[in-house]
Protein backbone atom coordinates (compact mmCIF):
# COMPACT_ATOMS: atom_id res chain seq x y z
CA UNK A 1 0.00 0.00 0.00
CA UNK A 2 1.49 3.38 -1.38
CA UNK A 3 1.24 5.73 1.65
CA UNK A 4 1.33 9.53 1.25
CA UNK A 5 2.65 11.29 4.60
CA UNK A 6 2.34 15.06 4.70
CA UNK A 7 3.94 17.68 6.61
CA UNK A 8 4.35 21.20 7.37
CA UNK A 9 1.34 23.71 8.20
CA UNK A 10 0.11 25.66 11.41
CA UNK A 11 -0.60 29.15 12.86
CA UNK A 12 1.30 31.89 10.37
CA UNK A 13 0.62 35.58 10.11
CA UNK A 14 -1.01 37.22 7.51
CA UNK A 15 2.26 37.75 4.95
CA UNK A 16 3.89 35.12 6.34
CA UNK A 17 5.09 32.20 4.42
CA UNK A 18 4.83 28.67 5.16
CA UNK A 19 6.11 25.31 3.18
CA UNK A 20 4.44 21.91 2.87
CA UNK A 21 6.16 18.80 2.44
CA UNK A 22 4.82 15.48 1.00
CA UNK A 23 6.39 12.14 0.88
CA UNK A 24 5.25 8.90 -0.92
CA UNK A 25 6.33 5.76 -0.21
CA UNK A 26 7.06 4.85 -3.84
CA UNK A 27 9.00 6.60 -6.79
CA UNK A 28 6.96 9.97 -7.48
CA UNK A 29 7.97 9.16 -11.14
CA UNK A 30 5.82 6.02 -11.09
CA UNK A 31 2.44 8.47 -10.86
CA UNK A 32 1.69 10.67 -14.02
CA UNK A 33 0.36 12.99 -12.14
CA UNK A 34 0.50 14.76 -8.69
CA UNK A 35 -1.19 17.46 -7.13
CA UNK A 36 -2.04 20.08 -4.07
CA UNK A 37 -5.29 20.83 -3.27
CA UNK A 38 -6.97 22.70 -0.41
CA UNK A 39 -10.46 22.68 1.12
CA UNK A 40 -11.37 25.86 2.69
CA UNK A 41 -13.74 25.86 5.84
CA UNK A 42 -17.15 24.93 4.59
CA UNK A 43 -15.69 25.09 0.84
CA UNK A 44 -15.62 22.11 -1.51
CA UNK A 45 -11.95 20.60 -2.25
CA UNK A 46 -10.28 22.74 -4.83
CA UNK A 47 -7.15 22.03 -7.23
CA UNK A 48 -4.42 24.35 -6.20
CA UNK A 49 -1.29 23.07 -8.05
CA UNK A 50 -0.78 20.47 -10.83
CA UNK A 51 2.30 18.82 -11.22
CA UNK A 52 2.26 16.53 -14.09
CA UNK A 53 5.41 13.71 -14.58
CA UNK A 54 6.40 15.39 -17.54
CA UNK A 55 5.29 19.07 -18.20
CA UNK A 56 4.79 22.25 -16.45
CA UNK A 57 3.37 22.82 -13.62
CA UNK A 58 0.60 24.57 -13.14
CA UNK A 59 -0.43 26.71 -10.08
CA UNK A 60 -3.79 28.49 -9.93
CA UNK A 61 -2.30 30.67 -7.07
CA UNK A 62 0.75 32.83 -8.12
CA UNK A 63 1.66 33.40 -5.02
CA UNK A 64 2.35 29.71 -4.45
CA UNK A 65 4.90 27.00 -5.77
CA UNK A 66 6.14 23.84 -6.21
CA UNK A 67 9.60 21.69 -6.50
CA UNK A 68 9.96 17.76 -6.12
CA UNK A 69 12.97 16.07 -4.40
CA UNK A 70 13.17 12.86 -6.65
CA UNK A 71 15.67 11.26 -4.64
CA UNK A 72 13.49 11.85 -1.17
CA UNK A 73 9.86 10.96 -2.90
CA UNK A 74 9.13 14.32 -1.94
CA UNK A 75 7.64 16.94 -3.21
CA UNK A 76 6.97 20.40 -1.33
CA UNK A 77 4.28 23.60 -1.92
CA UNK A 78 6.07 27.06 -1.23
CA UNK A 79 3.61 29.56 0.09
CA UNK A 80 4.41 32.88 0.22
CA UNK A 81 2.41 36.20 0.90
CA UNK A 82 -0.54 34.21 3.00
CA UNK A 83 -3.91 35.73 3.02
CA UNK A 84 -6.35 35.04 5.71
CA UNK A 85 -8.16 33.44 2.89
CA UNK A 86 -5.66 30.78 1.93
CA UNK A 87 -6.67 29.10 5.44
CA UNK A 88 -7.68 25.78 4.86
CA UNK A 89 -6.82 21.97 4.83
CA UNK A 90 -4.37 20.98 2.60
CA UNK A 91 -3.74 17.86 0.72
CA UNK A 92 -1.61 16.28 -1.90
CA UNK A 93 -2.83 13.04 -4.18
CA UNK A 94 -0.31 10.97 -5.95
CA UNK A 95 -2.03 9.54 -9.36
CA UNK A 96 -1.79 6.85 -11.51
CA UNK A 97 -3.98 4.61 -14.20
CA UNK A 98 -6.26 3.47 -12.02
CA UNK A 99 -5.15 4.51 -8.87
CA UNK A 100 -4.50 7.82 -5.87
CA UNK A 101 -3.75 7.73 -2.88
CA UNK A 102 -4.32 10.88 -1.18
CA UNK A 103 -2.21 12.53 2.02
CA UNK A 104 -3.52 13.19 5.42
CA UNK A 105 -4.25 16.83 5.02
CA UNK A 106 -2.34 19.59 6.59
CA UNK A 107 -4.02 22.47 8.28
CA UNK A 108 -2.73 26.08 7.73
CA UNK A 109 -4.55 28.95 9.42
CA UNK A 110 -3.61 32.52 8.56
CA UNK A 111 -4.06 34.76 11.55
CA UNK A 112 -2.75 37.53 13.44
């Protein structure tokens, strides 16, 4: 069973920044696609970052970024310049043909 262990998050003030790790248990190479999301309070689950094997990535937030460790299965979302608004549960999902296996979910709140 792939596993998908996420880390980072917590309390940051409003311009802060803040960086999220996630780690698979398997080759990130071996999925053609990976991803961040976030799910707001009360909000539906929302694509924040695609990260495709081979391509560009592809953030909906500029203010956010991305950057994979291949040798450490990792790979890590760069927030900078948080917003109240960017509080929320984070997650990252590791794709393949017919399967994902999603992370744990990291909470960030934005607060001063």
């Amino acid at each position: 069973q792939v596993q998908v262990m996420q880390s980072g998050g917590g309390l940051v003030q409003p311009g802060g920044s803040l960086n999220l790790s996630c780690v698979v248990s398997e080759n990130i190479f071996n999925f053609y696609h990976m991803a961040w999301y976030r799910q707001r309070p009360g909000k539906e689950r929302d694509l924040l970052v695609s990260i495709p094997r081979i391509g560009a990535t592809h953030s909906v937030e500029g203010r956010f970024g991305v950057s994979r460790d291949i040798v450490k299965n990792t790979i890590h979302l760069h927030m900078t310049n948080l917003k109240p608004e960017d509080t929320a549960v984070y997650f990252c999902i590791a794709e393949d043909v017919g399967r994902e296996y999603w992370g744990q979910g990291t909470q960030v709140v934005v607060s001063s």
